[in-house]
PDB file of N, CA and C in Angstrom:
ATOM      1  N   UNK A   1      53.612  29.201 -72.526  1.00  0.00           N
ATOM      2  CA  UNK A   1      52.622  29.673 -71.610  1.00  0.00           C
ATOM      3  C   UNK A   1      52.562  28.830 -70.346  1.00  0.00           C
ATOM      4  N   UNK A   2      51.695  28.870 -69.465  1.00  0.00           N
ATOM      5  CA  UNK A   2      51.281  28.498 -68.183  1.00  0.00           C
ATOM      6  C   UNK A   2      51.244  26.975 -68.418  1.00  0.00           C
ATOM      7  N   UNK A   3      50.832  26.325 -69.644  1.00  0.00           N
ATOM      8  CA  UNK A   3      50.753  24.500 -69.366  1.00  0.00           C
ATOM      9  C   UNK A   3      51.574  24.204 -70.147  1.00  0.00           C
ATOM     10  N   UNK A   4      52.708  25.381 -70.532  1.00  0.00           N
ATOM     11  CA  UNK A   4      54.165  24.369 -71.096  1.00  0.00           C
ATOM     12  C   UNK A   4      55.014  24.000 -69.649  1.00  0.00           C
ATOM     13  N   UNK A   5      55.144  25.069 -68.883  1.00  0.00           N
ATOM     14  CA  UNK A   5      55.678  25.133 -67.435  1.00  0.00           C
ATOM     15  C   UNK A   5      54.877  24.308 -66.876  1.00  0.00           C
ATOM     16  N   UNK A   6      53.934  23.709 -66.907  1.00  0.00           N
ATOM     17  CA  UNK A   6      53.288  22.472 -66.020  1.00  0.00           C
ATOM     18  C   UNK A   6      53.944  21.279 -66.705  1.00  0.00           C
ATOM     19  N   UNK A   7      53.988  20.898 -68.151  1.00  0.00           N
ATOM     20  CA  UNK A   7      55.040  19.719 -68.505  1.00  0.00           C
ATOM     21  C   UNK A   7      56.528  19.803 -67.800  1.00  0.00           C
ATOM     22  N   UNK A   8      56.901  20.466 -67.084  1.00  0.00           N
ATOM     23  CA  UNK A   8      58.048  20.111 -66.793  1.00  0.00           C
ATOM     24  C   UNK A   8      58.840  20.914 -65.712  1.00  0.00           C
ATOM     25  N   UNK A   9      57.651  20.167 -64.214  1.00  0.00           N
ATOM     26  CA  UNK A   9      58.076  20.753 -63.026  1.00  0.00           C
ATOM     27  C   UNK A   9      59.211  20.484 -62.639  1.00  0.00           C
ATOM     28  N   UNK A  10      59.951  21.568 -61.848  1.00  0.00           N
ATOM     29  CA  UNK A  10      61.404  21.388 -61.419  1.00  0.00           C
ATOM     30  C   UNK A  10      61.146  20.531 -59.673  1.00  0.00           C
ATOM     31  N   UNK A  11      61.537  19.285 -60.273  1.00  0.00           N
ATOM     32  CA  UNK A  11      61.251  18.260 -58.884  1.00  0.00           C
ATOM     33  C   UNK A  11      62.540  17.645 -58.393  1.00  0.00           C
ATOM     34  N   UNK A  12      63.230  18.348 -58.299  1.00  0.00           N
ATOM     35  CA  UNK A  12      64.662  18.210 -57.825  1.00  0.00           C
ATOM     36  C   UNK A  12      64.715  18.159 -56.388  1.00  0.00           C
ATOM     37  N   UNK A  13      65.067  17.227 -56.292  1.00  0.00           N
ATOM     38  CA  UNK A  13      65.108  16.653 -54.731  1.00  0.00           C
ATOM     39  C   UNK A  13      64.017  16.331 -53.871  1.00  0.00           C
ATOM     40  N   UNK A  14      62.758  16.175 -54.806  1.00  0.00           N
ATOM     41  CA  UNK A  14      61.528  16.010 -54.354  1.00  0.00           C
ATOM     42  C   UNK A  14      61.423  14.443 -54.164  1.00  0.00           C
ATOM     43  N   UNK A  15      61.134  13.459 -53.352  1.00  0.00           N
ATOM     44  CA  UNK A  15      60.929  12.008 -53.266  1.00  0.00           C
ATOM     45  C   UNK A  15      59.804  11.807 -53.742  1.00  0.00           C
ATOM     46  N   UNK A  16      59.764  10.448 -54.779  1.00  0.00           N
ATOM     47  CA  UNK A  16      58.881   9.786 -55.714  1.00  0.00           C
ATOM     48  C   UNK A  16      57.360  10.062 -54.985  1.00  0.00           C
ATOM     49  N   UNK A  17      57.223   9.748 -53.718  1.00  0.00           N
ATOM     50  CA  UNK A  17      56.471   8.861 -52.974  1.00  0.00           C
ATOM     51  C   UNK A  17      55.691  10.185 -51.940  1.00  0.00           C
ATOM     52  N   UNK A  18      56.432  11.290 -51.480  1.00  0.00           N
ATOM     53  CA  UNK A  18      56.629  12.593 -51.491  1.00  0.00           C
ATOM     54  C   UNK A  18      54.865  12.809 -50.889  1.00  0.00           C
ATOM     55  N   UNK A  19      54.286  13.406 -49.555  1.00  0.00           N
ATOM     56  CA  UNK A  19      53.100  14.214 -49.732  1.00  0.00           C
ATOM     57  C   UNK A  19      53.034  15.273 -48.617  1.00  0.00           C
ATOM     58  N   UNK A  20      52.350  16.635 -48.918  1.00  0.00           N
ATOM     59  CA  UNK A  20      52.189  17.702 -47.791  1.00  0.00           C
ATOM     60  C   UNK A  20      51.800  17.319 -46.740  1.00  0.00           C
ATOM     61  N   UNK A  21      51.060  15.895 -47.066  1.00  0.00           N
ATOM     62  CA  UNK A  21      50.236  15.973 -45.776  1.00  0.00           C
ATOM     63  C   UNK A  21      50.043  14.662 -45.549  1.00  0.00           C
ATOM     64  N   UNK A  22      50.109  13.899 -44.188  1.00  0.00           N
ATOM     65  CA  UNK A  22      50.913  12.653 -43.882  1.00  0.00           C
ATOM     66  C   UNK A  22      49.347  11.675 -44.239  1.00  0.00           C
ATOM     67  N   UNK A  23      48.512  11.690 -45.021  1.00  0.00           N
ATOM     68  CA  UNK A  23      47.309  10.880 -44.598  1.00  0.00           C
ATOM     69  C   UNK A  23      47.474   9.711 -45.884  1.00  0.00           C
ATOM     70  N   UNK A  24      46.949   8.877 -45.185  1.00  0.00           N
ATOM     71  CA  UNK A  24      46.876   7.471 -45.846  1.00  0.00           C
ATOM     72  C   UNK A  24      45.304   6.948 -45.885  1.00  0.00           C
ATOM     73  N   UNK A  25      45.065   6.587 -46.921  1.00  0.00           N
ATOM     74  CA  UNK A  25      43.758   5.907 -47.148  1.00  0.00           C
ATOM     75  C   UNK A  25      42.915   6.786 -46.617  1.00  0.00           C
ATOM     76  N   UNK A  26      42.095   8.056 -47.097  1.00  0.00           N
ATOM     77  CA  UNK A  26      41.848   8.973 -46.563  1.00  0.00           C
ATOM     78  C   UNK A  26      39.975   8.831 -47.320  1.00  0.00           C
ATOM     79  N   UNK A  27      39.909   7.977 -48.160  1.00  0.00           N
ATOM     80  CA  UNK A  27      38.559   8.344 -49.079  1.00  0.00           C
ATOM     81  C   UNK A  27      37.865   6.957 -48.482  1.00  0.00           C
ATOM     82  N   UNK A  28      36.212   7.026 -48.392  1.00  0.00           N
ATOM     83  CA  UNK A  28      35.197   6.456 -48.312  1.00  0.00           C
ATOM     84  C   UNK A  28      35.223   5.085 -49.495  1.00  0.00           C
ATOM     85  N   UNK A  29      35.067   3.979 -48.858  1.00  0.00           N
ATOM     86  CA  UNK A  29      35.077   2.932 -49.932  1.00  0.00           C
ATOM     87  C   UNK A  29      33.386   3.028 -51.389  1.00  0.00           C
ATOM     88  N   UNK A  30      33.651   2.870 -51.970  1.00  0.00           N
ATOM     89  CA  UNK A  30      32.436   3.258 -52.929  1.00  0.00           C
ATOM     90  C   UNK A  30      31.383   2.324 -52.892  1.00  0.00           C
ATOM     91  N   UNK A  31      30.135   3.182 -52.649  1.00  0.00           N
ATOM     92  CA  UNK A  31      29.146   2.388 -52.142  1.00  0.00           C
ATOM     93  C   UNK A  31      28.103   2.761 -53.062  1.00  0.00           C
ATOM     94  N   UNK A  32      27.041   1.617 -54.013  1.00  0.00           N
ATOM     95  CA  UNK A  32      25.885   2.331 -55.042  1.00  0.00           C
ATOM     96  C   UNK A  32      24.642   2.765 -53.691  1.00  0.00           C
ATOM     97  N   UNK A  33      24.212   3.808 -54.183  1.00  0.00           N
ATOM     98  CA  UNK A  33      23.184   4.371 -53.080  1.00  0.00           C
ATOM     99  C   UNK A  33      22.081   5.052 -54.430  1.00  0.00           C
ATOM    100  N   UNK A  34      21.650   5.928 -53.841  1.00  0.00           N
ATOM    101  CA  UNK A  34      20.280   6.308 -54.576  1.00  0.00           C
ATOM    102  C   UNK A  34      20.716   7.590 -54.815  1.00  0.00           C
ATOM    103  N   UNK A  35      20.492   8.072 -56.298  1.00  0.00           N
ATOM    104  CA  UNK A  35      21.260   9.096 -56.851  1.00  0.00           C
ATOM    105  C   UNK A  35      20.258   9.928 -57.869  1.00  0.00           C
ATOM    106  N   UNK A  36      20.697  10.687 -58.603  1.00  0.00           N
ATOM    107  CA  UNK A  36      19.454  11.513 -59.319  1.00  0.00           C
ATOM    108  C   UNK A  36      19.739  10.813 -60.579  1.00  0.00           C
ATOM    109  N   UNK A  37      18.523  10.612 -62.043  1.00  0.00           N
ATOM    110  CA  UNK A  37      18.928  10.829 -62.934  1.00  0.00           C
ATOM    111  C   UNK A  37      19.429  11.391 -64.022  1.00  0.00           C
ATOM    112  N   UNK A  38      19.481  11.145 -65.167  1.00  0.00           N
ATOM    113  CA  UNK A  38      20.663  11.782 -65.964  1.00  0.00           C
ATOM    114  C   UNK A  38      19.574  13.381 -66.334  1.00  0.00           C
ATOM    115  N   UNK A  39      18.464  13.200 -66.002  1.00  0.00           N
ATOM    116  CA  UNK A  39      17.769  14.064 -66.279  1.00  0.00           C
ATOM    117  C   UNK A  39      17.557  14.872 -65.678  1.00  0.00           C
ATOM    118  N   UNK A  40      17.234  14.547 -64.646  1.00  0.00           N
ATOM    119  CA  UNK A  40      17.313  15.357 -63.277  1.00  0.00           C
ATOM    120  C   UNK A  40      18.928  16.360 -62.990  1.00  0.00           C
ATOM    121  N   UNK A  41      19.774  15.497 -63.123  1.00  0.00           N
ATOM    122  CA  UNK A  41      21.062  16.266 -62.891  1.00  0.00           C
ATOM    123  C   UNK A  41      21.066  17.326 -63.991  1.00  0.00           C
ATOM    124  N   UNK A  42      20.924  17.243 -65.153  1.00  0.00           N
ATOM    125  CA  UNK A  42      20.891  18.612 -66.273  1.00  0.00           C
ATOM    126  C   UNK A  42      19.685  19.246 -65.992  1.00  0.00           C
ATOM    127  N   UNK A  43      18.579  19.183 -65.514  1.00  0.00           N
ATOM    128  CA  UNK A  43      17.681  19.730 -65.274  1.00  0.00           C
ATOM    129  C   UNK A  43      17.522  21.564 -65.404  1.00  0.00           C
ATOM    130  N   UNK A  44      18.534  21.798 -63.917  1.00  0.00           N
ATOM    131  CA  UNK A  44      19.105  23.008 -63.678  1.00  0.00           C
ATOM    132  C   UNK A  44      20.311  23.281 -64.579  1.00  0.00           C
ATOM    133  N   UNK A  45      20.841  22.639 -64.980  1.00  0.00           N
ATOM    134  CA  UNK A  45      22.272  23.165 -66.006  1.00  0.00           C
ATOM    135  C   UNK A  45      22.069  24.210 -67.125  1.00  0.00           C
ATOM    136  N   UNK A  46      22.510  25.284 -66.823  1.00  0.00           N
ATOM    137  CA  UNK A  46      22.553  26.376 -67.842  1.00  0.00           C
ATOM    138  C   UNK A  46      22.338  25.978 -69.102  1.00  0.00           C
ATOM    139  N   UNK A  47      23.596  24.796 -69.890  1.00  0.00           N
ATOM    140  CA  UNK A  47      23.254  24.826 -70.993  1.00  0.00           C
ATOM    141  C   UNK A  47      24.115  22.865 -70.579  1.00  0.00           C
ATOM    142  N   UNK A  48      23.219  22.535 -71.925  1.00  0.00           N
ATOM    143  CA  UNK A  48      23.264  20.938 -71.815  1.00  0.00           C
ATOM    144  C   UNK A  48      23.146  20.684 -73.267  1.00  0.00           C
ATOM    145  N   UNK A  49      24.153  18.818 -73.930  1.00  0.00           N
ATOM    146  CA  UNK A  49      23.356  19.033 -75.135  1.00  0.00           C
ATOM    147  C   UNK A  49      23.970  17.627 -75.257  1.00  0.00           C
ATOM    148  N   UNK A  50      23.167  17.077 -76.030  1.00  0.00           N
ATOM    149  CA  UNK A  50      23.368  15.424 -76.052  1.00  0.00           C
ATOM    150  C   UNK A  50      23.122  14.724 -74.778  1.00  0.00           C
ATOM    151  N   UNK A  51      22.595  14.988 -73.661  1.00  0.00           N
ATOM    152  CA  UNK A  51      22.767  14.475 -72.517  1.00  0.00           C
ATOM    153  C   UNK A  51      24.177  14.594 -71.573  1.00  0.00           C
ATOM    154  N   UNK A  52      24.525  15.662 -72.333  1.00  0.00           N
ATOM    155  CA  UNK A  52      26.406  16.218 -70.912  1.00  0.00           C
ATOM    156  C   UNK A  52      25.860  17.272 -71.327  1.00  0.00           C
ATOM    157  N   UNK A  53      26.643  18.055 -69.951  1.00  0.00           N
ATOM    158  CA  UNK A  53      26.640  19.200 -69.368  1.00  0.00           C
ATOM    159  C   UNK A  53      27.973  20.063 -70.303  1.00  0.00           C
ATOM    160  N   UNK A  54      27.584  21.341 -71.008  1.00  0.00           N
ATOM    161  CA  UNK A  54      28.362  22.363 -71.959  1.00  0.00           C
ATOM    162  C   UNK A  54      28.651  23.067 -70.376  1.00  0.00           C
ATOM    163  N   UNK A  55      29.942  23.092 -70.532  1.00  0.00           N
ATOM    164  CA  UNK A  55      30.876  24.146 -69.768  1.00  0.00           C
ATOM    165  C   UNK A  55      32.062  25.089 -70.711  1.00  0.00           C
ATOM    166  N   UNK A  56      31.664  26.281 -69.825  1.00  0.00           N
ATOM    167  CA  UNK A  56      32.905  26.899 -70.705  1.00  0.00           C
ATOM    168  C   UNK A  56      34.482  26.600 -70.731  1.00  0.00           C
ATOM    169  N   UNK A  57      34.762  27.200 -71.866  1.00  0.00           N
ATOM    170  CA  UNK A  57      36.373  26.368 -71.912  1.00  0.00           C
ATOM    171  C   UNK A  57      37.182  27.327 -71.468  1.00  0.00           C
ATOM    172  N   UNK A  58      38.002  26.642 -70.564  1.00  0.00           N
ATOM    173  CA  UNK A  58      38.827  27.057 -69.421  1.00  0.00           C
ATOM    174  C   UNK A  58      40.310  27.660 -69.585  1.00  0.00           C
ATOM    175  N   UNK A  59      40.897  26.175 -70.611  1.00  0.00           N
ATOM    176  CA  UNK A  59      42.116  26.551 -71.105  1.00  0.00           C
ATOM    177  C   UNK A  59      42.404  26.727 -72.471  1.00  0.00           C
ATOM    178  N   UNK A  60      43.382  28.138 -72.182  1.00  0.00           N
ATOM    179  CA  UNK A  60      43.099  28.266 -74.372  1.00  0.00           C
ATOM    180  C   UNK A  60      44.495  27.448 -74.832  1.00  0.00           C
TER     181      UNK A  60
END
């Protein structure tokens, strides 16, 4: 199926190092700021259980 063909892309002649798009160091250094809690974030979540968020399963 679809994630046997993802184990074993044909990267033939592709370079190690290789990207579409020429950017370097492109992400925000990580900074602690003021955030919601664990409660708050499931709050709105459809369905929740143990304290994580139940999502449906994606890949069979």
């Amino acid at each position: 199926g679809y994630i046997e063909k993802l184990k074993q892309p044909d990267v033939a002649g592709v370079e190690p190092t290789a990207h579409a798009v020429p950017l370097i160091n492109v992400t925000r250094p990580d900074a602690v700021g003021v955030s919601l809690s664990q409660e708050e974030a499931l709050r709105n979540a459809p369905a929740s259980a143990s304290g994580l968020f139940i999502v449906p399963k994606i890949v069979e």
